[in-house]
Protein backbone atom coordinates (compact mmCIF):
# COMPACT_ATOMS: atom_id res chain seq x y z
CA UNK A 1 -25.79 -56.29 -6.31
CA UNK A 2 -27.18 -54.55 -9.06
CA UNK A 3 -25.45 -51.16 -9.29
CA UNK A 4 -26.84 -47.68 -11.40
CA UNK A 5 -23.72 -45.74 -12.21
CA UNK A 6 -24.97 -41.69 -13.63
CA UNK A 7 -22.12 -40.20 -16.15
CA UNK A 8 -20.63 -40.06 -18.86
CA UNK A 9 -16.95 -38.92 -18.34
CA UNK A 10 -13.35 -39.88 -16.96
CA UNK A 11 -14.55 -40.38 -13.48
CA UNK A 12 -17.24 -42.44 -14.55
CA UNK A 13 -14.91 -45.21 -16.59
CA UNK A 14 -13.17 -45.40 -13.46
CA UNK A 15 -15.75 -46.05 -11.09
CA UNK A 16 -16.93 -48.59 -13.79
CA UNK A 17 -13.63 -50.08 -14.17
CA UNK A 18 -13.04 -50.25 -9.93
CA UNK A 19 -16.44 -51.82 -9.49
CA UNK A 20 -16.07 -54.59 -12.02
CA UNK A 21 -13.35 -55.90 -10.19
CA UNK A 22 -15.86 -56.45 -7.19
CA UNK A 23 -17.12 -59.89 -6.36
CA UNK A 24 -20.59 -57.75 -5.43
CA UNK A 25 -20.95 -56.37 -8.78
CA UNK A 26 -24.00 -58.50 -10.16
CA UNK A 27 -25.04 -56.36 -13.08
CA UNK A 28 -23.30 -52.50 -13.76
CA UNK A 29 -25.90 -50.01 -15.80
CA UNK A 30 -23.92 -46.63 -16.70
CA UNK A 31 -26.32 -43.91 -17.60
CA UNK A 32 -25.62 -42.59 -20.24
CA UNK A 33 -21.93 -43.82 -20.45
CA UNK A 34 -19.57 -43.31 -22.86
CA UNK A 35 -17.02 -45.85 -25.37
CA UNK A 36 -15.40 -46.77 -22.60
CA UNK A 37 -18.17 -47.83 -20.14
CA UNK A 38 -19.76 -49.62 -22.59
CA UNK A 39 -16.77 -52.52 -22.58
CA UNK A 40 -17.77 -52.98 -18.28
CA UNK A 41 -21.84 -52.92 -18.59
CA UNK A 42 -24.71 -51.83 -20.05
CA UNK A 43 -24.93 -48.01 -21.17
CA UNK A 44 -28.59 -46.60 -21.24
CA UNK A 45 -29.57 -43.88 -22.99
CA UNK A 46 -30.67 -41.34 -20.32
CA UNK A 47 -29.84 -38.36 -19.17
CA UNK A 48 -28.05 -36.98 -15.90
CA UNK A 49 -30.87 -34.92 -14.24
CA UNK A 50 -33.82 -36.48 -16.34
CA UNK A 51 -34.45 -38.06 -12.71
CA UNK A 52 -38.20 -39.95 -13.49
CA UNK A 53 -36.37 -41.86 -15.95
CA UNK A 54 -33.71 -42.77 -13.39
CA UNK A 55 -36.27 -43.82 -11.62
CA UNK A 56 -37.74 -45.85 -13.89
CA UNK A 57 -34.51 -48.02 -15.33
CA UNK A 58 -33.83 -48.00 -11.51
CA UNK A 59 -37.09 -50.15 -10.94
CA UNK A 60 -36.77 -51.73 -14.42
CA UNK A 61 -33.42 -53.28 -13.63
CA UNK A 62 -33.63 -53.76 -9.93
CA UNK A 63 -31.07 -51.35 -8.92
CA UNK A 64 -29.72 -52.14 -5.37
CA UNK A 65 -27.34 -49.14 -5.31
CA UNK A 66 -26.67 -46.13 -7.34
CA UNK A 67 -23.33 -43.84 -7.90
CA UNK A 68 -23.92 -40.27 -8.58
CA UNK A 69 -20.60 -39.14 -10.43
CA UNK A 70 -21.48 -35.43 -11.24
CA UNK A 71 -22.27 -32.39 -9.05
CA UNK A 72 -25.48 -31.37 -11.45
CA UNK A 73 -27.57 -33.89 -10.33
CA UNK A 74 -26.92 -33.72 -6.90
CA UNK A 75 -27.33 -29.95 -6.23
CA UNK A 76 -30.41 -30.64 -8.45
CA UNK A 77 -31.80 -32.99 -5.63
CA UNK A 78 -31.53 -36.60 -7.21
CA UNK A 79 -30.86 -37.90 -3.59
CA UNK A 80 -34.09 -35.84 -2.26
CA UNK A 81 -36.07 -37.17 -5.44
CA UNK A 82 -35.37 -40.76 -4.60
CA UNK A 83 -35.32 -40.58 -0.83
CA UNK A 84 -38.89 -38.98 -1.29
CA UNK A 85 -40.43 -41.44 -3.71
CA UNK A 86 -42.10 -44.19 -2.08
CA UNK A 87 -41.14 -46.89 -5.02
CA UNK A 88 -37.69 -46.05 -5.12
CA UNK A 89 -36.72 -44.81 -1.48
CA UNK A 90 -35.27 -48.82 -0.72
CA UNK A 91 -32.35 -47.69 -3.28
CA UNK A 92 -29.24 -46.89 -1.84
CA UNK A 93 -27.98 -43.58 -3.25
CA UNK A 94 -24.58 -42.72 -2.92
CA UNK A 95 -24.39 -38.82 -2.72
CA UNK A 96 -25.81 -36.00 -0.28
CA UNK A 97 -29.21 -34.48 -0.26
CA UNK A 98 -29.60 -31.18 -2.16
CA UNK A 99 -28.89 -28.80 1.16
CA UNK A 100 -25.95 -30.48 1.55
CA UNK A 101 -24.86 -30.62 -1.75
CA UNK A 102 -25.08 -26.44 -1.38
CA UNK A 103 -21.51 -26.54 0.16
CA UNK A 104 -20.59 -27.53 -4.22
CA UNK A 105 -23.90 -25.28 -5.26
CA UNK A 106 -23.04 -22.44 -3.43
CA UNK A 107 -19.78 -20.74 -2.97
CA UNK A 108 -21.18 -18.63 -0.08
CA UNK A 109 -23.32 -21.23 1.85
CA UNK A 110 -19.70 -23.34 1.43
CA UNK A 111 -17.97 -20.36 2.92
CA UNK A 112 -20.33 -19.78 5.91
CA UNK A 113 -20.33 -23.57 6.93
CA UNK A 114 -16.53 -23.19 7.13
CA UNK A 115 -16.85 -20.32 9.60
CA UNK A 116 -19.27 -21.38 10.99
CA UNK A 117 -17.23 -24.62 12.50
CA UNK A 118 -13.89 -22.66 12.46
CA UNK A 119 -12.74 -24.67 9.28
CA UNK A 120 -9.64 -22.67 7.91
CA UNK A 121 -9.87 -21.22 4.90
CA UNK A 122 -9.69 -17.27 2.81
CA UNK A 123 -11.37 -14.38 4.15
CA UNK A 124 -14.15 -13.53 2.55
CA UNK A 125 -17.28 -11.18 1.86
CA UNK A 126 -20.41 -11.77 -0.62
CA UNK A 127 -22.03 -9.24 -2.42
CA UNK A 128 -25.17 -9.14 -4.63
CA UNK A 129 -27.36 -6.36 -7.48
CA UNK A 130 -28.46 -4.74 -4.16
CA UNK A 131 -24.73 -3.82 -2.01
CA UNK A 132 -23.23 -3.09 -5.56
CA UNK A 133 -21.58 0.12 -4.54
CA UNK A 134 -20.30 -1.70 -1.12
CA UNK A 135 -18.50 -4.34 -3.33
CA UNK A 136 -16.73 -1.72 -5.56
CA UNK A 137 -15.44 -0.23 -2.41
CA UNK A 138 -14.43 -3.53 -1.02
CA UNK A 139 -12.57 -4.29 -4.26
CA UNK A 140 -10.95 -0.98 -4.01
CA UNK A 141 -9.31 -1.09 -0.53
CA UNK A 142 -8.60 -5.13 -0.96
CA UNK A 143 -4.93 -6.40 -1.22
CA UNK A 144 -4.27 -7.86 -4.93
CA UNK A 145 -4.65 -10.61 -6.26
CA UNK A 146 -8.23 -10.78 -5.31
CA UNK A 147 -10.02 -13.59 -6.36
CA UNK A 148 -13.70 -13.21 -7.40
CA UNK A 149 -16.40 -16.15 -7.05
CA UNK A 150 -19.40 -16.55 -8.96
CA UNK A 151 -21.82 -18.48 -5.88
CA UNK A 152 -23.24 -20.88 -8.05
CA UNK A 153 -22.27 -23.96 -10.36
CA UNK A 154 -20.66 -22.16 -13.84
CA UNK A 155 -19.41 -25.11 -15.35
CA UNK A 156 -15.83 -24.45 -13.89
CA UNK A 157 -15.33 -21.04 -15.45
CA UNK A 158 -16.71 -19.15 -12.41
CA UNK A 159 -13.31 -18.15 -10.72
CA UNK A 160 -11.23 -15.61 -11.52
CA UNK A 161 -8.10 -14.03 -10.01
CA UNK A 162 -7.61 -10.62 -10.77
CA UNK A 163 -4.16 -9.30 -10.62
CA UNK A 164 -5.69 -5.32 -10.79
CA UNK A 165 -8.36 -3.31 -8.94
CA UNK A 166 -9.21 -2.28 -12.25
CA UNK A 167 -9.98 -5.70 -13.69
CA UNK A 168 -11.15 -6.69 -10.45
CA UNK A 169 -13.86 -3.49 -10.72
CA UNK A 170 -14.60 -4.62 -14.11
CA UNK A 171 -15.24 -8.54 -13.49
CA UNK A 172 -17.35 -7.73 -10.67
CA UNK A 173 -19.73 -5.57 -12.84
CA UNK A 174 -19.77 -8.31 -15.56
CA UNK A 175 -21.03 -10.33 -13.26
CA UNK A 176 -23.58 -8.62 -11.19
CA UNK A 177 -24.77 -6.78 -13.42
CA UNK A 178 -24.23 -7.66 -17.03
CA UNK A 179 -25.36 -11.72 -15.86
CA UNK A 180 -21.75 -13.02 -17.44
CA UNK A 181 -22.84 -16.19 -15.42
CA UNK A 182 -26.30 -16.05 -15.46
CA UNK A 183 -28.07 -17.33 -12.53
CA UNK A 184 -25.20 -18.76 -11.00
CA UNK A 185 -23.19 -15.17 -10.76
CA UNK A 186 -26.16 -13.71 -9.18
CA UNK A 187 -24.08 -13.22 -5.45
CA UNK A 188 -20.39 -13.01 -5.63
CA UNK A 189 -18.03 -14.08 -3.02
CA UNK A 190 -14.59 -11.83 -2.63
CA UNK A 191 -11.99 -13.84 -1.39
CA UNK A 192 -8.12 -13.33 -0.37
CA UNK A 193 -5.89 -14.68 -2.66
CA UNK A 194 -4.23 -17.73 -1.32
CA UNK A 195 -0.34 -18.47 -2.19
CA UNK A 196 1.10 -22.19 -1.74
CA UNK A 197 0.45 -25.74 -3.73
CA UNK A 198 -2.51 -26.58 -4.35
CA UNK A 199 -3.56 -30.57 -3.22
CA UNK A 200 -6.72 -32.34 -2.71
CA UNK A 201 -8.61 -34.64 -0.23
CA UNK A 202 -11.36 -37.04 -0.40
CA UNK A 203 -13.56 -38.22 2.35
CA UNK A 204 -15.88 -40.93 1.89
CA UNK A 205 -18.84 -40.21 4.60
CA UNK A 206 -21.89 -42.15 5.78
CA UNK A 207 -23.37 -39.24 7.45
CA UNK A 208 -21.12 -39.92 10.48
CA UNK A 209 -18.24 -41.64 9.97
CA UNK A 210 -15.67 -40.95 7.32
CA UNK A 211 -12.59 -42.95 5.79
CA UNK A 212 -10.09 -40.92 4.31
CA UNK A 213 -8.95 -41.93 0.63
CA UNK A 214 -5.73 -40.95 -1.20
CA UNK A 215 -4.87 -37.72 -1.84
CA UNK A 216 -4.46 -36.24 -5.06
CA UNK A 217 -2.85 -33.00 -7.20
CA UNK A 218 -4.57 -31.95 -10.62
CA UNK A 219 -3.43 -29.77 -13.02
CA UNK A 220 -5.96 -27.00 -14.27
CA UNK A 221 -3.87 -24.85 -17.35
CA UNK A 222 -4.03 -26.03 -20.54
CA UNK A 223 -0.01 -25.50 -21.63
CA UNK A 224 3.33 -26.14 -19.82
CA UNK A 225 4.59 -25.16 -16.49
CA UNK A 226 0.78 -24.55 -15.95
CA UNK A 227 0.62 -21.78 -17.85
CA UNK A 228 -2.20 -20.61 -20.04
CA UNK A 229 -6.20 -20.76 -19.70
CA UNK A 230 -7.94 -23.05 -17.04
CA UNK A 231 -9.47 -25.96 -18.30
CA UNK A 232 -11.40 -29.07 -16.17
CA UNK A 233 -8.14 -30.74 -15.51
CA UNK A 234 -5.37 -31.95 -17.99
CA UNK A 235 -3.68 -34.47 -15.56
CA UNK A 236 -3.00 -35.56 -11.82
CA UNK A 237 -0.91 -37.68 -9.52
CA UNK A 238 -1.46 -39.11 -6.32
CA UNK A 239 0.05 -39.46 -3.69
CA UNK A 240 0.74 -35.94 -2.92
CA UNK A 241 4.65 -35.85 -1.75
CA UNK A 242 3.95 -32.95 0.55
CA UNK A 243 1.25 -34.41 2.53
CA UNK A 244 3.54 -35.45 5.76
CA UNK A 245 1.97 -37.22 8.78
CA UNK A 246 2.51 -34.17 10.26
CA UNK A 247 0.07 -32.24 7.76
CA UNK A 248 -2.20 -35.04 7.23
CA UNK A 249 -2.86 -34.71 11.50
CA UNK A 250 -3.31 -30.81 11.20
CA UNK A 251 -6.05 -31.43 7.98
CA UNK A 252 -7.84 -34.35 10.17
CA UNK A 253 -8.14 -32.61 12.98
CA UNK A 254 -9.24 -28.97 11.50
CA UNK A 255 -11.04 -29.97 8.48
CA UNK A 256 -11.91 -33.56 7.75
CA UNK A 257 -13.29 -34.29 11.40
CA UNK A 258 -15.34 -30.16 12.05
CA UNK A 259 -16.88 -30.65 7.69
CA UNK A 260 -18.48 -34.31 8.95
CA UNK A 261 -19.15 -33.06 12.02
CA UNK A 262 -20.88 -29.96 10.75
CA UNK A 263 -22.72 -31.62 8.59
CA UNK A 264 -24.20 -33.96 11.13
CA UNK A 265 -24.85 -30.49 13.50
CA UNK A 266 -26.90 -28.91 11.12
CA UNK A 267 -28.90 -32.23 9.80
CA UNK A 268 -27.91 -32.85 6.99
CA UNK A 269 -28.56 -35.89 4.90
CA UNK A 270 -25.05 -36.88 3.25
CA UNK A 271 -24.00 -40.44 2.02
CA UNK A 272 -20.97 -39.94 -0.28
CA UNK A 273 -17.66 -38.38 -1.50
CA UNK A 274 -16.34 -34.88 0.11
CA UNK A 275 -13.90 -33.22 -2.18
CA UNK A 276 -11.62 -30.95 -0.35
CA UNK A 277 -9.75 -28.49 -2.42
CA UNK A 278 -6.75 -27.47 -0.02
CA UNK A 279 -3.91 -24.54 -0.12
CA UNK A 280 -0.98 -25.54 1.81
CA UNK A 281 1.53 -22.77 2.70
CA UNK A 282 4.53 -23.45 5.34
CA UNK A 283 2.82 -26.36 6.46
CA UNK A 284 -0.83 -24.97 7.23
CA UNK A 285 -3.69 -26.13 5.08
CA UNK A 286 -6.45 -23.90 4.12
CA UNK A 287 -9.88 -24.80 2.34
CA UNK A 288 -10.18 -23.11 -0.92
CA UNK A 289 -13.59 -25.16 -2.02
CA UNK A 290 -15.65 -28.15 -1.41
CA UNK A 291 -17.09 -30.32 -4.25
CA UNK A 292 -19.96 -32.75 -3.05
CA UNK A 293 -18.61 -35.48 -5.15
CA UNK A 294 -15.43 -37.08 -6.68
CA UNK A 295 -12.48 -35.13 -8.84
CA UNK A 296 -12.18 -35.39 -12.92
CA UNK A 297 -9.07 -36.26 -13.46
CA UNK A 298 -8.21 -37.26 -9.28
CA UNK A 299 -10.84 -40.03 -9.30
CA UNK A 300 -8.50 -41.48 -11.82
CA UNK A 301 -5.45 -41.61 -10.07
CA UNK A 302 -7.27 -42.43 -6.49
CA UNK A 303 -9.22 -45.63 -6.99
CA UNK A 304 -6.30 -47.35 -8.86
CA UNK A 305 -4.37 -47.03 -5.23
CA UNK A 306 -7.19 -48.32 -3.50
CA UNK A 307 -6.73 -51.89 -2.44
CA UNK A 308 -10.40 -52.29 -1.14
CA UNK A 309 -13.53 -53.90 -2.58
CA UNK A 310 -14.67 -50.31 -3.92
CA UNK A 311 -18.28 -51.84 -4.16
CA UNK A 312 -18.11 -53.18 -0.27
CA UNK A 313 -17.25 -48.84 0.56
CA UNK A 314 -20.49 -48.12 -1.47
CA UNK A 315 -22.91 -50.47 0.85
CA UNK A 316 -20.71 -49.43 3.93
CA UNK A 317 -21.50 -46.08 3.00
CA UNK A 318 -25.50 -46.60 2.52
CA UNK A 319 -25.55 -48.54 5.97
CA UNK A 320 -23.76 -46.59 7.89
CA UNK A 321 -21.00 -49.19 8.76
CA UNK A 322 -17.81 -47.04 7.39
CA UNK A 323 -16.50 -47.30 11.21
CA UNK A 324 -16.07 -51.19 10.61
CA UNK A 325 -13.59 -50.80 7.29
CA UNK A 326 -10.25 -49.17 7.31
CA UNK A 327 -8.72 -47.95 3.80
CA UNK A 328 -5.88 -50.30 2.37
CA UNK A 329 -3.43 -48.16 -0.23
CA UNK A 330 -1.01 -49.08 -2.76
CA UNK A 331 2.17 -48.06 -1.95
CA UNK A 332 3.25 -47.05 -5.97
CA UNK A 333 2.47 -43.68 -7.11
CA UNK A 334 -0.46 -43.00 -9.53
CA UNK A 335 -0.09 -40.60 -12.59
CA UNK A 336 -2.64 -39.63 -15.11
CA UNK A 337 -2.31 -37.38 -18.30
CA UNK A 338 -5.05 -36.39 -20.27
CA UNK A 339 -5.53 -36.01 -24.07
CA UNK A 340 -7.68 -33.57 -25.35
CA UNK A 341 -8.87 -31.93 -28.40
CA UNK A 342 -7.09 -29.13 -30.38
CA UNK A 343 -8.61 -25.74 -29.66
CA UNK A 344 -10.17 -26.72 -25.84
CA UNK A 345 -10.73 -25.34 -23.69
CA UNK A 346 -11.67 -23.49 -25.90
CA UNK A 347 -13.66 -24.08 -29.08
CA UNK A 348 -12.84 -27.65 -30.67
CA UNK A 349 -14.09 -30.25 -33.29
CA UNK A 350 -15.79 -33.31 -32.36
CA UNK A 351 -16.13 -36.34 -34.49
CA UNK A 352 -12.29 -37.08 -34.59
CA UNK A 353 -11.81 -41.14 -35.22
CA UNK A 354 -9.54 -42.39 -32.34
CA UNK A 355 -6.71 -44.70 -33.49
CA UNK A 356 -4.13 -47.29 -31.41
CA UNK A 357 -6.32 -47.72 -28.52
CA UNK A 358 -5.89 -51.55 -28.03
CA UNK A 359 -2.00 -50.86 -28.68
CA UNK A 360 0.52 -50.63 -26.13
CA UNK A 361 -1.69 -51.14 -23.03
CA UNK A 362 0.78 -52.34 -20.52
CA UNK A 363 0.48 -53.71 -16.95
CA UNK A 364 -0.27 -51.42 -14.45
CA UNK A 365 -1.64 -49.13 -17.12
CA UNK A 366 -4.96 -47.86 -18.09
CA UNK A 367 -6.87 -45.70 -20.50
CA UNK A 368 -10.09 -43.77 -19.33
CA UNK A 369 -12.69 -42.45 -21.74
CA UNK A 370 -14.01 -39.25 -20.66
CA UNK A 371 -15.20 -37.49 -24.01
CA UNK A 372 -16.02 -40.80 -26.42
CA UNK A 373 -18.98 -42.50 -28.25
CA UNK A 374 -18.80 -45.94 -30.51
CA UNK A 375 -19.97 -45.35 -33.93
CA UNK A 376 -20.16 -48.63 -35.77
CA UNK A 377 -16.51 -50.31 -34.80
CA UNK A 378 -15.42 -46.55 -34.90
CA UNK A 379 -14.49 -44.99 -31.18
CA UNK A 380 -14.71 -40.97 -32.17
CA UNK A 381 -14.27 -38.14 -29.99
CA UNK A 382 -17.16 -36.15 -28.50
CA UNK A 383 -15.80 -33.35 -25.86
CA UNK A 384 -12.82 -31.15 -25.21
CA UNK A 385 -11.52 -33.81 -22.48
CA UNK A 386 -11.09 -36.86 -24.43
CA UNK A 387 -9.13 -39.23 -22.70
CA UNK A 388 -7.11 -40.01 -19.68
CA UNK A 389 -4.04 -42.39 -19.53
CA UNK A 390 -3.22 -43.77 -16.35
CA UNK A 391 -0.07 -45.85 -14.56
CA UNK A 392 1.42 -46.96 -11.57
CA UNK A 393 5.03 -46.72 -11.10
CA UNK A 394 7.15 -47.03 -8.60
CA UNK A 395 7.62 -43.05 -8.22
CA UNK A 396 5.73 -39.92 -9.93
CA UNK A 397 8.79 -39.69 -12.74
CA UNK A 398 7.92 -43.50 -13.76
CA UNK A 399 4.13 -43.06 -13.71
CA UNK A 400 4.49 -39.54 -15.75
CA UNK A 401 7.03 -41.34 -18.15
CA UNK A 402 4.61 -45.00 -18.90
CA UNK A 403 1.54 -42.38 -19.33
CA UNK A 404 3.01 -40.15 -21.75
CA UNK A 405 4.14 -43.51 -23.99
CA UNK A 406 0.55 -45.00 -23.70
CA UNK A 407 -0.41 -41.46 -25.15
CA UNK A 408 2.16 -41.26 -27.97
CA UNK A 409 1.07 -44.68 -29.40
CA UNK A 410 -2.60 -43.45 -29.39
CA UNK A 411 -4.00 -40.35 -31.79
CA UNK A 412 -6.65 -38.48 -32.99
CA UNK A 413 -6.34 -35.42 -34.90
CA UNK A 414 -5.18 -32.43 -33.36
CA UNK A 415 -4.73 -34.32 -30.39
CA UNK A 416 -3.03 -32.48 -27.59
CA UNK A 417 -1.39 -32.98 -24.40
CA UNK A 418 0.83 -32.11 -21.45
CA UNK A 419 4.15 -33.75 -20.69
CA UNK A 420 4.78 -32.30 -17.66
CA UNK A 421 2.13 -33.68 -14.95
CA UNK A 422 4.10 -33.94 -11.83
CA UNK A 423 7.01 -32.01 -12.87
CA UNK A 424 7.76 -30.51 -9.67
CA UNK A 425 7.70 -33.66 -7.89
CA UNK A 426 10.04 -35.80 -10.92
């Protein structure tokens, strides 16, 4: 099979690295693609939601399936666009529709699917320009931390927890009415503030039937002991030591099984990944948000513990066979650190030449690209998240420790990173 891969980051090298190994890989396009992609197939030069030229190096290169790896193009509608289009509708897509890709596009739509199908998650209320004076009040009597949601896509910086009514007040304004998010913070969701550790799932879905993939932790703040600003994710490890039989039951049964169901209740077209972000305190799991597509970092740490033909899931997925495949996991733990660039999240400078990359590599050891282009035999640095080191090991402390040496044999200038990932779990 000819297979159309759209990305350019950490997730993408991944999926381009997993379906290389595939004895159904014919040909692998990456669109656009980064340093990394470019050693597994053919990187074209065309942008994620610049859909008629999909299209058209789709139908130029006889594209039997393609791989969505962002959100943006999906809540854009690349999955309607195709579907719709009578010369490109025979392509399998891998990714849902755009109303289904609202439970990622829309905090609020995400939040009334969940109640509507009794899916557990915070309590909530969503305000817009014209209940204003109802959300100030809201935010007055609410318990603190409150946690404030901007309802559409803000390029991860749409959350914020609040630790004062007074903030809270002031955030909330921002937002509504000074645009700080533009479009996307035209509504606002008000949610509890949930308390426990954070994990993630991932469902792979063919509109009815699902396969549940490994689990996965990431770490959002940028320094230490997860302490400073948010950023997209400076590590993560899989599996999740917390996620007993016991809990793994209790998040089947009340949220993987009523989210595919739900979908399939209210019609939805959806042939792809389900990212469940999950809050588990004293054993109960509660949704805290959905993505419509795979993690960045997670990706990296799940698909090197999946056994399976990663290409023969895809086609599964597109023909509606999932029921007929079980998921086969590697038993060794999965640990990924991230380098990125001085000043990120932040501001940073790009254009930094990347040394010792072919050094060091070891077995059962990897190194994603996620912010790189090739400059003449140069590979230089091109976004805050620049690159993601990734081992097996027999526990999370082994993983953690090969990582972190892949990373100090590799530099850049002002190259930074943490050396804690999975430091409650070591």
């Amino acid at each position: 099979m000819n297979i159309l891969l759209i990305g350019a980051g950490g997730r993408e090298h991944t999926f381009a690295w997993k379906i290389k190994q595939s004895s159904l890989c014919k040909n692998l396009y990456i669109a656009p693609g980064n340093a990394g992609t470019e050693t597994l197939g053919i990187n074209l030069p065309v942008a994620i939601a610049d859909f008629e030229a999909i299209a058209k190096a789709a139908l130029v290169y006889a594209i039997d399936i393609i791989l969505v790896g962002p959100e943006e193009p999906l809540v854009k509608g690349i999955v309607d666009f195709f579907m719709n289009n009578q010369s490109t509708k025979h392509i399998g897509i891998i990714g849902p529709a755009q109303q289904a890709a609202q439970l990622e596009g829309s905090k609020a739509y995400a939040k009334s699917f969940m109640h509507r199908y009794n899916i557990p998650t915070a309590e909530y209320k969503e305000f817009t320009f014209l209940n204003f004076e109802e959300g100030c009040l809201y935010i007055k009597n609410h318990s603190l931390p409150i946690v404030l949601k901007a309802d559409g896509l803000a390029a991860g910086k749409g959350v914020l927890i609040c630790e004062t009514h007074i903030e809270a007040l002031a955030e909330f304004e921002l937002m509504l009415i000074h645009s700080k998010f533009g479009d996307a913070g035209n509504k606002v969701v008000i949610e509890e503030y949930l308390t426990g550790i954070e994990m993630s799932i991932f469902l792979l879905t063919d509109g009815k039937n699902y396969l549940f993939l490994p689990e996965a932790k990431d770490y959002k703040r940028i320094g230490e002991g997860d302490t400073g600003l948010n950023t997209g994710g400076m590590g993560a490890v899989s599996p999740v030591p917390i996620l007993t039989p016991q809990l793994k039951e209790k998040i089947i049964r009340h949220i993987a099984t009523p989210t595919v169901q739900g979908l399939q209740q209210d019609n939805l077209h959806y042939k792809g990944f389900i990212f469940v972000g999950l809050m588990i305190e004293n054993g109960e799991p509660k949704v805290i948000e959905y993505n419509c597509r795979m993690g960045d970092p997670e990706t990296e740490v799940v698909l090197p513990r999946l056994k399976n033909d990663f290409v023969a899931l895809l086609a599964a997925t597109i023909n509606g066979t999932l029921n007929e495949l079980a998921i086969d996991i590697e038993t060794q733990a999965a640990v990924a650190v991230v380098a990125v660039s001085g000043g990120y999240p932040g501001e940073y400078v790009k254009g930094k030449i990347i040394y010792g990359l072919e050094e060091n590599i070891v077995k059962g050891s990897m190194v994603f690209h996620a912010g790189t282009i090739k400059e003449n035999e140069n590979i230089i640095t091109t976004g805050g998240r620049v690159l993601i080191a990734v081992s097996l090991g027999d526990n999370i402390k082994e993983a953690a420790e090969q990582s972190e040496y892949i990373l100090q044999n590799i530099h850049f200038t002002d190259m930074k990173y943490r050396s804690d990932i999975g430091y409650e779990f070591k």
